[in-house]
PDB file of N, CA and C in Angstrom:
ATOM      1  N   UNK A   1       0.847  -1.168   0.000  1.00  0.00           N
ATOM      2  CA  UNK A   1       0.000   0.000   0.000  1.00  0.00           C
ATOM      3  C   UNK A   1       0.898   1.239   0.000  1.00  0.00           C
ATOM      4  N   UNK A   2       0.509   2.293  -1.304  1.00  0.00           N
ATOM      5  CA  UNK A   2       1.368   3.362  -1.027  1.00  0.00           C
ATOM      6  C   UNK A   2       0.776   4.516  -0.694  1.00  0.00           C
ATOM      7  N   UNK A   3       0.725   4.862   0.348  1.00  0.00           N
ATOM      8  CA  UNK A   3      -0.108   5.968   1.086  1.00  0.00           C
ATOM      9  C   UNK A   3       0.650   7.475   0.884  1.00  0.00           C
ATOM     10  N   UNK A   4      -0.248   8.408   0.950  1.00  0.00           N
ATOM     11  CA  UNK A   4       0.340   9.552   0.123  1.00  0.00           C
ATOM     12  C   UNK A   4      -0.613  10.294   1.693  1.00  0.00           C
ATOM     13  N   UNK A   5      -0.561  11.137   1.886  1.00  0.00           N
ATOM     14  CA  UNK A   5      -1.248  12.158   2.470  1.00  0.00           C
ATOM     15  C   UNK A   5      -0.476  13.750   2.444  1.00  0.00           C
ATOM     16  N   UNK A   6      -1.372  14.394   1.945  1.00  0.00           N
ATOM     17  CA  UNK A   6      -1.759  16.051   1.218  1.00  0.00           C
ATOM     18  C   UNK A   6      -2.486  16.620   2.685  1.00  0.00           C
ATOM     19  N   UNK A   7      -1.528  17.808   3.214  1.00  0.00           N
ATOM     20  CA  UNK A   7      -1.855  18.461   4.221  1.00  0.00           C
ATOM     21  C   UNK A   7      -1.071  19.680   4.723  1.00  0.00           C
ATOM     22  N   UNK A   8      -1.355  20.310   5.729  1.00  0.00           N
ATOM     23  CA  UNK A   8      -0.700  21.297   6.794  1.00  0.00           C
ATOM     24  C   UNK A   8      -0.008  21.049   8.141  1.00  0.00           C
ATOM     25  N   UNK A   9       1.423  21.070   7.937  1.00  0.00           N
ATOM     26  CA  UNK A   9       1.799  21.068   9.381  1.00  0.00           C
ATOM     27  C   UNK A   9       0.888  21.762  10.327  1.00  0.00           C
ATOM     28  N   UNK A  10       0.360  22.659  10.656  1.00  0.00           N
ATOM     29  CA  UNK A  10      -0.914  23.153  11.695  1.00  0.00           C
ATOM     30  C   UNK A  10      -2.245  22.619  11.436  1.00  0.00           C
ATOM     31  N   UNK A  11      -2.598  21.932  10.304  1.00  0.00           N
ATOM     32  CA  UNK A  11      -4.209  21.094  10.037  1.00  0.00           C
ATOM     33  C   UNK A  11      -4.067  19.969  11.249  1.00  0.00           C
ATOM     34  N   UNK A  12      -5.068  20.030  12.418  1.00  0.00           N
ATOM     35  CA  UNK A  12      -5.089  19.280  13.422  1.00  0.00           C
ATOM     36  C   UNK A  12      -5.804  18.257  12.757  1.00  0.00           C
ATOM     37  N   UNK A  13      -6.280  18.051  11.326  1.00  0.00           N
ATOM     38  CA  UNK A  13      -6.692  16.472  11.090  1.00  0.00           C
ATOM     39  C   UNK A  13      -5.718  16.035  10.799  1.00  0.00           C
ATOM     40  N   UNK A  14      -4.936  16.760   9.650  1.00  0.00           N
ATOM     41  CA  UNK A  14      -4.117  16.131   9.022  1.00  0.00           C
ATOM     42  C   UNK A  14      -2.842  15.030  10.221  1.00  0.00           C
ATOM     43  N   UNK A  15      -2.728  15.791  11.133  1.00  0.00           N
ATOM     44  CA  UNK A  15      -1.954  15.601  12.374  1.00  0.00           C
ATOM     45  C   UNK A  15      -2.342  14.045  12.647  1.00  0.00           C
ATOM     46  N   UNK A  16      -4.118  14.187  13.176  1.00  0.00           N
ATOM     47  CA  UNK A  16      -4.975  13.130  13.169  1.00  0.00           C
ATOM     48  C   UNK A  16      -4.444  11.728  12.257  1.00  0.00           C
ATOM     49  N   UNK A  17      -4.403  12.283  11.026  1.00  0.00           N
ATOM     50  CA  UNK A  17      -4.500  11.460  10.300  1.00  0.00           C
ATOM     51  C   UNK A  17      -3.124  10.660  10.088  1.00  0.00           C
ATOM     52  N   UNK A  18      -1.960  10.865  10.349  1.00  0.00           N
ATOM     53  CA  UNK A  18      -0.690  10.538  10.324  1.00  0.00           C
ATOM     54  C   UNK A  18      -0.594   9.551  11.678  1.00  0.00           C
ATOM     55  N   UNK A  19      -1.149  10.291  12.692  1.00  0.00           N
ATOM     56  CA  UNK A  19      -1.197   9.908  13.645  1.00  0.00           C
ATOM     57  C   UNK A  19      -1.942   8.128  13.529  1.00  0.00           C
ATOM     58  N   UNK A  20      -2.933   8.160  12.812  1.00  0.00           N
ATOM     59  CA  UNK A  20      -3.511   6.969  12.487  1.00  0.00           C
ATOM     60  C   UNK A  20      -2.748   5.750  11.847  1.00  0.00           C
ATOM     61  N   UNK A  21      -1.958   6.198  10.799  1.00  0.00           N
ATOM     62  CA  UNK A  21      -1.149   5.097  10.063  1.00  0.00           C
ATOM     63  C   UNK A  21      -0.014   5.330  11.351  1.00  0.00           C
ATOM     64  N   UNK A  22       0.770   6.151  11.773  1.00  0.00           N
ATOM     65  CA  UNK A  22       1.674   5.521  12.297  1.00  0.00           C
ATOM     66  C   UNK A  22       1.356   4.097  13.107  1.00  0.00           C
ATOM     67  N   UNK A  23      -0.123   4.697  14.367  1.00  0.00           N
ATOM     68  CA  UNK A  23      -0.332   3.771  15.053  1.00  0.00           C
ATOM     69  C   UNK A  23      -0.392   2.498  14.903  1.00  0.00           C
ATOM     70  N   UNK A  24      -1.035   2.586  13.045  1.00  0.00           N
ATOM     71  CA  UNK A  24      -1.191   0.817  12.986  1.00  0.00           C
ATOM     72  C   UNK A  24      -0.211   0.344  12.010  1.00  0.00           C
ATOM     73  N   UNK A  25       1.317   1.057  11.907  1.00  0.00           N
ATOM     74  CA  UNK A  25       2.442   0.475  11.132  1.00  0.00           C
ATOM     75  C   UNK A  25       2.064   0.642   9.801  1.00  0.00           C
ATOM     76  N   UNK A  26       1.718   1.611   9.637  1.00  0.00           N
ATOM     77  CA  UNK A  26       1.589   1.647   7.664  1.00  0.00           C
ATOM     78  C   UNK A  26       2.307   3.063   7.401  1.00  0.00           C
ATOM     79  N   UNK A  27       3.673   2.628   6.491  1.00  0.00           N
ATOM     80  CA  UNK A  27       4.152   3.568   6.052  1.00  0.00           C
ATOM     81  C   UNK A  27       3.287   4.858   5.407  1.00  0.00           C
ATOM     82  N   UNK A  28       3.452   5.885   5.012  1.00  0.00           N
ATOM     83  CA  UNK A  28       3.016   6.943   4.381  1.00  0.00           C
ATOM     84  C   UNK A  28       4.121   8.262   3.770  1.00  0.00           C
ATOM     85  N   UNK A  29       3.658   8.629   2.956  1.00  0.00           N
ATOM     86  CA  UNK A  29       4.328   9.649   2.437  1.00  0.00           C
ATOM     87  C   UNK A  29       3.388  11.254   2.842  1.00  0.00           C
ATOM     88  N   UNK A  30       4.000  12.028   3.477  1.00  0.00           N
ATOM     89  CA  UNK A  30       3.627  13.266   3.938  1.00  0.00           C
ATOM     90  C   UNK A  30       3.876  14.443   3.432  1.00  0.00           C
ATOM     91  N   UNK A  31       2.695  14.994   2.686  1.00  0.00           N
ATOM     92  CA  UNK A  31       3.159  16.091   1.341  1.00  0.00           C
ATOM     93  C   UNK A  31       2.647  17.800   1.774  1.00  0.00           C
ATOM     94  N   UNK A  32       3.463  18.291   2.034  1.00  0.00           N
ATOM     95  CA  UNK A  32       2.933  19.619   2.922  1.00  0.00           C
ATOM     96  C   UNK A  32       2.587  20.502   1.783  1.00  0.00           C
ATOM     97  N   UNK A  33       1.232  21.006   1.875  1.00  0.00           N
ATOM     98  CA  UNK A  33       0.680  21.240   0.836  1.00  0.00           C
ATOM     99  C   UNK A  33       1.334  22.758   0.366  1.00  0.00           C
ATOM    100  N   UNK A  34       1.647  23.680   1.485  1.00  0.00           N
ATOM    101  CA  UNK A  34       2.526  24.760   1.170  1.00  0.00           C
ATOM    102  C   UNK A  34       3.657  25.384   0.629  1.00  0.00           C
ATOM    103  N   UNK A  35       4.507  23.942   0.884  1.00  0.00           N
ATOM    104  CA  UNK A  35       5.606  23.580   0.376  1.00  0.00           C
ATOM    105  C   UNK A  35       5.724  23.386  -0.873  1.00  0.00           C
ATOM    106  N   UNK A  36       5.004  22.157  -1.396  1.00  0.00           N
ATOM    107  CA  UNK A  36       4.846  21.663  -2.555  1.00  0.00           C
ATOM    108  C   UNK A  36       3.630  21.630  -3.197  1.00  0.00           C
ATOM    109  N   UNK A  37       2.504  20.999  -2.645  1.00  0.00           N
ATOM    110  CA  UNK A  37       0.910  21.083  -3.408  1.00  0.00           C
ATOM    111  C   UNK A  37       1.113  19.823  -4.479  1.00  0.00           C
ATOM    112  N   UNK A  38       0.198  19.670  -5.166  1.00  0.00           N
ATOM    113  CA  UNK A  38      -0.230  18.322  -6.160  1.00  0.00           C
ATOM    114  C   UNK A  38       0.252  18.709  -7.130  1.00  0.00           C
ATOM    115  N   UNK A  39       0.436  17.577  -7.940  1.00  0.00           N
ATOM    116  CA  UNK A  39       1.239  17.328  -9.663  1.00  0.00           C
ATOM    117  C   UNK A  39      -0.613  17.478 -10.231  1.00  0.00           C
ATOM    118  N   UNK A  40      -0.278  17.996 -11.293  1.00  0.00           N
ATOM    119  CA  UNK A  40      -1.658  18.122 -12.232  1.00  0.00           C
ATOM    120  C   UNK A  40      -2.328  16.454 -11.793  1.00  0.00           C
ATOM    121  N   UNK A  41      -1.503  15.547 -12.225  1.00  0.00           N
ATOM    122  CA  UNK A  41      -1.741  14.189 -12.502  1.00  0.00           C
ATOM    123  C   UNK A  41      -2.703  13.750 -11.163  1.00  0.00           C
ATOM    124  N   UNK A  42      -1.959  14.251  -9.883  1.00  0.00           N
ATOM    125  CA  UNK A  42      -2.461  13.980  -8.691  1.00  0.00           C
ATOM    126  C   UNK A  42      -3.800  14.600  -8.158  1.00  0.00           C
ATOM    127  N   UNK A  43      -3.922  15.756  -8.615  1.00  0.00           N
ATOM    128  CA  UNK A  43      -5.216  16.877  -8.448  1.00  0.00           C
ATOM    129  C   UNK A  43      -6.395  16.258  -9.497  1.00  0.00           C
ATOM    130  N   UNK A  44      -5.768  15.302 -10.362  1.00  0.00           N
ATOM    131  CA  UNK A  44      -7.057  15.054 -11.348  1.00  0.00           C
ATOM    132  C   UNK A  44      -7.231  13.848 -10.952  1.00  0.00           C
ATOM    133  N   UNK A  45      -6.658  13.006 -10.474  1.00  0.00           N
ATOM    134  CA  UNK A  45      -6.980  11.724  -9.764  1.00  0.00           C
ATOM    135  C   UNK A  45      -7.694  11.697  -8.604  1.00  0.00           C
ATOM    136  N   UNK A  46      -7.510  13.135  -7.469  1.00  0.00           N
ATOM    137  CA  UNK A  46      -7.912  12.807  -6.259  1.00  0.00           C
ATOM    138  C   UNK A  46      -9.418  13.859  -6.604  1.00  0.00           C
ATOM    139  N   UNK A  47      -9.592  14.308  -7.522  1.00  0.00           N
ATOM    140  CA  UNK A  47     -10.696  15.361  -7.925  1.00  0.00           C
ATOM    141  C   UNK A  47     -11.920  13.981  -8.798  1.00  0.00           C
ATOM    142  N   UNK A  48     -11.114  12.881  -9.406  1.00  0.00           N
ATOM    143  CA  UNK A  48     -11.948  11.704 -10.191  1.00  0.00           C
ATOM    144  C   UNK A  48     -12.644  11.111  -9.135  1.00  0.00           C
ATOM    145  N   UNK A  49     -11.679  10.653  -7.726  1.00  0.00           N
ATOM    146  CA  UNK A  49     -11.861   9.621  -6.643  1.00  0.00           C
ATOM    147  C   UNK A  49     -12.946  10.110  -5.619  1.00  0.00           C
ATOM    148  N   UNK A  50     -12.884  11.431  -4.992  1.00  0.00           N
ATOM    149  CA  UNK A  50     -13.770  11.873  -4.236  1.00  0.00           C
ATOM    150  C   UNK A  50     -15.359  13.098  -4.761  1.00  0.00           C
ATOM    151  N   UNK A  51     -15.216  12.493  -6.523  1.00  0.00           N
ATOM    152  CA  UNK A  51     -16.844  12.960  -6.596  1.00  0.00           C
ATOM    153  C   UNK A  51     -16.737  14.299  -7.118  1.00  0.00           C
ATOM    154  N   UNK A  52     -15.420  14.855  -7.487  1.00  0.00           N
ATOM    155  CA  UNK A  52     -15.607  16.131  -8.287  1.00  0.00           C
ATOM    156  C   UNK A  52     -15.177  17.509  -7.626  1.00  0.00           C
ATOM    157  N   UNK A  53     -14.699  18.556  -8.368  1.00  0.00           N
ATOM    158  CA  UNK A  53     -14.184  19.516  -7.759  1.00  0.00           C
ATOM    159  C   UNK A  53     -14.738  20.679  -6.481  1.00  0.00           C
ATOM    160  N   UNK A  54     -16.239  20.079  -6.249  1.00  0.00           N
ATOM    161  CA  UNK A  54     -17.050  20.709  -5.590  1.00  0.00           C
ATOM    162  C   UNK A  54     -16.636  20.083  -4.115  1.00  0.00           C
ATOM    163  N   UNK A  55     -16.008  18.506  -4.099  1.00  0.00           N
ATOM    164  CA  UNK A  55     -15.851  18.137  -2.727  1.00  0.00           C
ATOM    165  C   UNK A  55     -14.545  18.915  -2.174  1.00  0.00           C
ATOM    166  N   UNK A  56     -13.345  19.288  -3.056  1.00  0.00           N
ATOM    167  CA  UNK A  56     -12.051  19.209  -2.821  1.00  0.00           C
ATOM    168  C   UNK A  56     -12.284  21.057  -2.205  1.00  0.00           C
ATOM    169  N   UNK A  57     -13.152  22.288  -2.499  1.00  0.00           N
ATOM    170  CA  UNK A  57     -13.369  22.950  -1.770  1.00  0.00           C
ATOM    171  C   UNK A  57     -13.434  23.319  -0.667  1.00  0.00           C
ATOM    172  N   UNK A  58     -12.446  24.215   0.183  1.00  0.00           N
ATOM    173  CA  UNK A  58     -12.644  24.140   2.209  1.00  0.00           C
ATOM    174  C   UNK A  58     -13.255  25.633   1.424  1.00  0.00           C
ATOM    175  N   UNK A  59     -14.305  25.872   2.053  1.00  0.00           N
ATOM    176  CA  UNK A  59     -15.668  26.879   2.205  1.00  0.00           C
ATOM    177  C   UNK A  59     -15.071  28.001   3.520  1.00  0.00           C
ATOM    178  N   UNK A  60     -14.377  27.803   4.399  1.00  0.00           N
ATOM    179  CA  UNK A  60     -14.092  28.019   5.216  1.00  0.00           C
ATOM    180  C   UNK A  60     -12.540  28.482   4.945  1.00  0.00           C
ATOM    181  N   UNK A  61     -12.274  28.813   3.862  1.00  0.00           N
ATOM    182  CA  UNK A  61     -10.445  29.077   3.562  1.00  0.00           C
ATOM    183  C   UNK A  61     -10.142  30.626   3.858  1.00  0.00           C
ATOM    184  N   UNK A  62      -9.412  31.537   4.184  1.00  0.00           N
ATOM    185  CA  UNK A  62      -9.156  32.572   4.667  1.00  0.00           C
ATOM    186  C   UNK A  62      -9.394  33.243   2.905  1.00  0.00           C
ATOM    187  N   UNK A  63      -8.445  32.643   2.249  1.00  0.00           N
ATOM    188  CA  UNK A  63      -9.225  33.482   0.425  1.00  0.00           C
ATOM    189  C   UNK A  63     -10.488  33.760   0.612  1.00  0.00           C
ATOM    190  N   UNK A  64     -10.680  34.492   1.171  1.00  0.00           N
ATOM    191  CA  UNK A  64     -12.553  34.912   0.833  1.00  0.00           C
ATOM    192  C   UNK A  64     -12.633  35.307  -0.826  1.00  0.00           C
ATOM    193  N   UNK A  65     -12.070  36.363  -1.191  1.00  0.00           N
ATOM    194  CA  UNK A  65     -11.810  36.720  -2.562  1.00  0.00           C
ATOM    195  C   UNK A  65     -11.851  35.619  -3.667  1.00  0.00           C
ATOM    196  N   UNK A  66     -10.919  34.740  -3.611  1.00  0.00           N
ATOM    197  CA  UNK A  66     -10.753  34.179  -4.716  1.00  0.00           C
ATOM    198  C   UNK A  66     -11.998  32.907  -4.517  1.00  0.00           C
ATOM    199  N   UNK A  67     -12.709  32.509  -3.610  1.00  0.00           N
ATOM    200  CA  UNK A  67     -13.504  31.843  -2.924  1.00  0.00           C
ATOM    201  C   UNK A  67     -14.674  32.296  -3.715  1.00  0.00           C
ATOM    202  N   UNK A  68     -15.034  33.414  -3.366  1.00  0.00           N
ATOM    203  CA  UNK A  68     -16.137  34.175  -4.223  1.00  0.00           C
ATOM    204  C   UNK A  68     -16.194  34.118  -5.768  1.00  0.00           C
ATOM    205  N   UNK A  69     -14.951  34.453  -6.227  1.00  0.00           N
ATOM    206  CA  UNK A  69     -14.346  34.702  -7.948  1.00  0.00           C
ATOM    207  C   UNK A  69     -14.773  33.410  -8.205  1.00  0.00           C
ATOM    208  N   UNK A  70     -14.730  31.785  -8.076  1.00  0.00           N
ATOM    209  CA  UNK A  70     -14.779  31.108  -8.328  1.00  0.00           C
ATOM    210  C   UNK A  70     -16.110  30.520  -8.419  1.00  0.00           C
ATOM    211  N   UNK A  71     -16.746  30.961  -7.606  1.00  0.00           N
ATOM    212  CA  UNK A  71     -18.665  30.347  -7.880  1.00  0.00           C
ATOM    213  C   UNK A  71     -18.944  31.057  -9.174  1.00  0.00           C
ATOM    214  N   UNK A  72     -18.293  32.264  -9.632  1.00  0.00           N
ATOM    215  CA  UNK A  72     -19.021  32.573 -10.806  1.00  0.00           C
ATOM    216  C   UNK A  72     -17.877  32.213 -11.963  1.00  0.00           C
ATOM    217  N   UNK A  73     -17.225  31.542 -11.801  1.00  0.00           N
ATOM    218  CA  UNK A  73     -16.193  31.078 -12.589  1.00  0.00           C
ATOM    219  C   UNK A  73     -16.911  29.619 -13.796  1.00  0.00           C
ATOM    220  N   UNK A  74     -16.823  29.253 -14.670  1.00  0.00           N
ATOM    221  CA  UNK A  74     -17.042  27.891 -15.496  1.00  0.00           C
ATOM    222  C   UNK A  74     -16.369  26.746 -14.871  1.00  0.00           C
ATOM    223  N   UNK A  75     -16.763  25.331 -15.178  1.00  0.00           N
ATOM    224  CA  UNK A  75     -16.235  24.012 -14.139  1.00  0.00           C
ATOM    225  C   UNK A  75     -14.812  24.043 -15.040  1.00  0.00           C
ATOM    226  N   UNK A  76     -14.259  24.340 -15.661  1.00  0.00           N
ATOM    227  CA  UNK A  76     -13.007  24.095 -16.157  1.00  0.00           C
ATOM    228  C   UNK A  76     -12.268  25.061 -15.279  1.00  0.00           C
ATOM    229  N   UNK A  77     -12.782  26.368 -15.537  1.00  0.00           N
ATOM    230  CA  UNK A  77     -12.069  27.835 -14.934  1.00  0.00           C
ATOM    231  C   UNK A  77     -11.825  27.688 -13.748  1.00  0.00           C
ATOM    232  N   UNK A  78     -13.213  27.053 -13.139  1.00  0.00           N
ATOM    233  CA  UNK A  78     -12.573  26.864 -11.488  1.00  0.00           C
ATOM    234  C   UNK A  78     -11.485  25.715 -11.089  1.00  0.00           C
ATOM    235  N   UNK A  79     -11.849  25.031 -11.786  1.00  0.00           N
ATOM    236  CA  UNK A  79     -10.616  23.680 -11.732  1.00  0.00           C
ATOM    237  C   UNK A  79      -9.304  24.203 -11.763  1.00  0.00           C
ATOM    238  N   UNK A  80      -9.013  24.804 -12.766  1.00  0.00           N
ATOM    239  CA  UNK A  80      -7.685  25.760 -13.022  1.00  0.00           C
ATOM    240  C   UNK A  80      -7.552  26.388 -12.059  1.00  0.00           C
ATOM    241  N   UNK A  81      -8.195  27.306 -11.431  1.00  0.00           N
ATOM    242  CA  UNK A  81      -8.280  27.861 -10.542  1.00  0.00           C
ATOM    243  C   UNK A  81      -7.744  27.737  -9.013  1.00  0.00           C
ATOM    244  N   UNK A  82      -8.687  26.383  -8.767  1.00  0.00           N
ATOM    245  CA  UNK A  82      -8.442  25.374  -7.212  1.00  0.00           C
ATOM    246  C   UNK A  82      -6.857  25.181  -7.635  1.00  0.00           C
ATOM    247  N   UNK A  83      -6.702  24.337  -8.632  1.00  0.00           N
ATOM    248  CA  UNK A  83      -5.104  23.960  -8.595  1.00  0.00           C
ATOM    249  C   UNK A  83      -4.273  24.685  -8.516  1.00  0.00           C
ATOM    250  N   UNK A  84      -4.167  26.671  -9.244  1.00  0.00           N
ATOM    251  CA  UNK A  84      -3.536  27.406  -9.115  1.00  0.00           C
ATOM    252  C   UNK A  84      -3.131  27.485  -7.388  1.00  0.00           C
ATOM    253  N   UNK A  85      -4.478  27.663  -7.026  1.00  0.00           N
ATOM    254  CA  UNK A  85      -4.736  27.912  -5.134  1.00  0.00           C
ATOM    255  C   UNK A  85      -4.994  26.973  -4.591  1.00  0.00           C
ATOM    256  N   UNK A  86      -4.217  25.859  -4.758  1.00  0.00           N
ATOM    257  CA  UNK A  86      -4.224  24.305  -3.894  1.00  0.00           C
ATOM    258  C   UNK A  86      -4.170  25.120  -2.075  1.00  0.00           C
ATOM    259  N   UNK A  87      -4.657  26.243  -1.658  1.00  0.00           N
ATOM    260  CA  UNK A  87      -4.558  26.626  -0.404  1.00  0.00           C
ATOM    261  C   UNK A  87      -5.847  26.710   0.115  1.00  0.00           C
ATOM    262  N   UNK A  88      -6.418  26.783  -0.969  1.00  0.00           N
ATOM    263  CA  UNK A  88      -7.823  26.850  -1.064  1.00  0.00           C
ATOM    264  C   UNK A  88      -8.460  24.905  -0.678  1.00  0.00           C
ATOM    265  N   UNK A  89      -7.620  23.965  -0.898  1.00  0.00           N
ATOM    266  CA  UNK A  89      -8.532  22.634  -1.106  1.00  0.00           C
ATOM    267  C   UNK A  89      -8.422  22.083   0.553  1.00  0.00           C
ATOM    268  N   UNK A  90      -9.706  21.722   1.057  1.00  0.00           N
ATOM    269  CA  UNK A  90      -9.496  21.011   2.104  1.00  0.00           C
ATOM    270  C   UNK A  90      -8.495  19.978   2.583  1.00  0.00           C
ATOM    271  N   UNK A  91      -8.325  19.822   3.498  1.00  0.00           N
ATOM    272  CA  UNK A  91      -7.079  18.839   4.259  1.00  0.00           C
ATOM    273  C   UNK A  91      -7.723  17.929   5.127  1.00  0.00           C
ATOM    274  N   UNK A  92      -7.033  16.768   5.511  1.00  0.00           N
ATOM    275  CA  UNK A  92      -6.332  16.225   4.152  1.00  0.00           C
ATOM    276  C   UNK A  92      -6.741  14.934   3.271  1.00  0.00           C
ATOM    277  N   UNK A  93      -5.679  15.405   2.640  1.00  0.00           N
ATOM    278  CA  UNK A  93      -6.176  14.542   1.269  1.00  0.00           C
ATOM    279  C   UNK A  93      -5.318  13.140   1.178  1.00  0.00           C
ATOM    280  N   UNK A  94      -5.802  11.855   2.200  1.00  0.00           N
ATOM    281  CA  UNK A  94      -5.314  10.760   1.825  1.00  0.00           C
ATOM    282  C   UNK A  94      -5.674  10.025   0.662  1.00  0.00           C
ATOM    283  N   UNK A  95      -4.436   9.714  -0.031  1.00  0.00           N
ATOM    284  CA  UNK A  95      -4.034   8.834  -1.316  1.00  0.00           C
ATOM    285  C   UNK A  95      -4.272   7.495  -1.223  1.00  0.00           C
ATOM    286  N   UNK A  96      -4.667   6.863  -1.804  1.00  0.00           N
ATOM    287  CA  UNK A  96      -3.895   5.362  -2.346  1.00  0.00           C
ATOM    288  C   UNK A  96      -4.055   5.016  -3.612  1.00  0.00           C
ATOM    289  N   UNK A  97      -3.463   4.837  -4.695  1.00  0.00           N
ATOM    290  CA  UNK A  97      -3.724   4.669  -5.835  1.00  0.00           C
ATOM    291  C   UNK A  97      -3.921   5.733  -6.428  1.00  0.00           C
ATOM    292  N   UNK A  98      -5.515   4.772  -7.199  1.00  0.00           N
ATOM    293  CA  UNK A  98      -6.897   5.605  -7.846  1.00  0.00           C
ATOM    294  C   UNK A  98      -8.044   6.057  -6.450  1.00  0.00           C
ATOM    295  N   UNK A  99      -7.777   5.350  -5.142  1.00  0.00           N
ATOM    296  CA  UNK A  99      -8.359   6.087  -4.086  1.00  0.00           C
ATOM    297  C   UNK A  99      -7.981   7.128  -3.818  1.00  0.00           C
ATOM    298  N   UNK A 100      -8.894   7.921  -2.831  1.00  0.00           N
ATOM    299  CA  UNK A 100      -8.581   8.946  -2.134  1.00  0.00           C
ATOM    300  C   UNK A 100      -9.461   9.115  -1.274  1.00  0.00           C
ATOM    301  N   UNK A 101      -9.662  10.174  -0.097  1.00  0.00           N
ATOM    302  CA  UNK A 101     -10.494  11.015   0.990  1.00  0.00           C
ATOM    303  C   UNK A 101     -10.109  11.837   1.219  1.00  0.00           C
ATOM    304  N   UNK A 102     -10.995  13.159   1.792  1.00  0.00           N
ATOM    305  CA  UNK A 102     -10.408  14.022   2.061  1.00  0.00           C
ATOM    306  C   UNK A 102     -11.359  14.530   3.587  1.00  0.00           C
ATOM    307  N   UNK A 103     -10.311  14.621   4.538  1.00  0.00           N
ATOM    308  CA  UNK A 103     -10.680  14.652   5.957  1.00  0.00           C
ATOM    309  C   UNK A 103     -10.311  13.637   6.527  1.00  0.00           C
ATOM    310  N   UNK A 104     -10.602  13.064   7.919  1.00  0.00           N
ATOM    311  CA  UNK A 104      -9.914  12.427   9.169  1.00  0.00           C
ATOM    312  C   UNK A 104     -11.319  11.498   8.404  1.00  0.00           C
ATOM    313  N   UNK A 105     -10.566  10.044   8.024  1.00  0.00           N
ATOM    314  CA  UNK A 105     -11.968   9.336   7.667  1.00  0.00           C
ATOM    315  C   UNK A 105     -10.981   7.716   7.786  1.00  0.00           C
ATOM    316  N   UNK A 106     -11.229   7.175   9.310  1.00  0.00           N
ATOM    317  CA  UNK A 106     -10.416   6.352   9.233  1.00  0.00           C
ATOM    318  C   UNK A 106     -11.335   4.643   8.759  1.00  0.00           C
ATOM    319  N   UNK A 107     -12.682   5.115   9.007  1.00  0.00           N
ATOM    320  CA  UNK A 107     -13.499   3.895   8.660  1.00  0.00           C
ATOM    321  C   UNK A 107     -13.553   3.581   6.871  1.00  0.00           C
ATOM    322  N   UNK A 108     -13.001   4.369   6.401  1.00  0.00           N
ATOM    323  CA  UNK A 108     -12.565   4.190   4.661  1.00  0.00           C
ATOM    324  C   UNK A 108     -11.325   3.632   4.496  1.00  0.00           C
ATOM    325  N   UNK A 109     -10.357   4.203   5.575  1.00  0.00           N
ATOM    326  CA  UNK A 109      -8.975   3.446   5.088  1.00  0.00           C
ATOM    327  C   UNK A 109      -8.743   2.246   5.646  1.00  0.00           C
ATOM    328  N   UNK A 110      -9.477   1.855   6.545  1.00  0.00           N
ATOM    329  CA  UNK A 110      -9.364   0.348   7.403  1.00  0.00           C
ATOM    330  C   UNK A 110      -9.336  -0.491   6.048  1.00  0.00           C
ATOM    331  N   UNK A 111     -10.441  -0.012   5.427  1.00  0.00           N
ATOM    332  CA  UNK A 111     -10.817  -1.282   4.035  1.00  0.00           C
ATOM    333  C   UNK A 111      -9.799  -1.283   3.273  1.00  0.00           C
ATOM    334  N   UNK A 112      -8.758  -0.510   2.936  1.00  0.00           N
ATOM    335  CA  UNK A 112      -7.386  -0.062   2.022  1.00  0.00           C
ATOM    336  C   UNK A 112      -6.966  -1.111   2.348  1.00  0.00           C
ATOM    337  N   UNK A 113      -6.453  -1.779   3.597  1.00  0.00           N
ATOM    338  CA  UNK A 113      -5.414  -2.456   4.175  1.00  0.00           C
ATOM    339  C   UNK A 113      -5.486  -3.897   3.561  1.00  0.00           C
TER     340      UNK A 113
END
């Protein structure tokens, strides 16, 4: 299993969520979203897996501005958009594969194993 997790050193899920694989011995890879953020390849996989660009939205992101710009934006424009401002996408975003979740969702990854 190659576990990927997309997050914030200060996101207390993301914390959560590391915290989870360590406990039960499953390696992971830890991708600080500030630092680095998603490969196109990765943003269109984890945007296929969890139901579309409307889930990968935190509603709650300090961008109020660009937050706004984007409801009246086209589904391509905003797509471009989110990925430009991967600061904008909720945390976090555990990987596996063609899976993904996004949030502290440990009753989904039990089944991964």
């Amino acid at each position: 299993m190659n576990i990927q997790i997309f997050g914030a050193k200060k996101c207390f899920d993301t914390k959560k969520a590391e915290r989870w694989f360590k406990e039960r011995g499953i390696k992971f890879q830890s991708i600080d979203m500030k630092e680095k953020g998603m490969s196109r390849g990765e943003f269109d996989s984890v945007k296929r897996a969890v139901g579309g660009i409307d889930e990968l939205i935190n509603e709650s992101a300090k961008d109020k501005d660009t937050l706004t710009l984007m409801k009246y934006l086209s589904d391509s424009d905003r797509e471009d958009k989110l990925f430009e401002n991967q600061h904008l996408i909720r945390t976090p975003i555990v990987r596996s594969g063609a899976k993904a979740t996004i949030g502290f969702c440990p009753e989904i990854w039990g089944g991964w194993e």
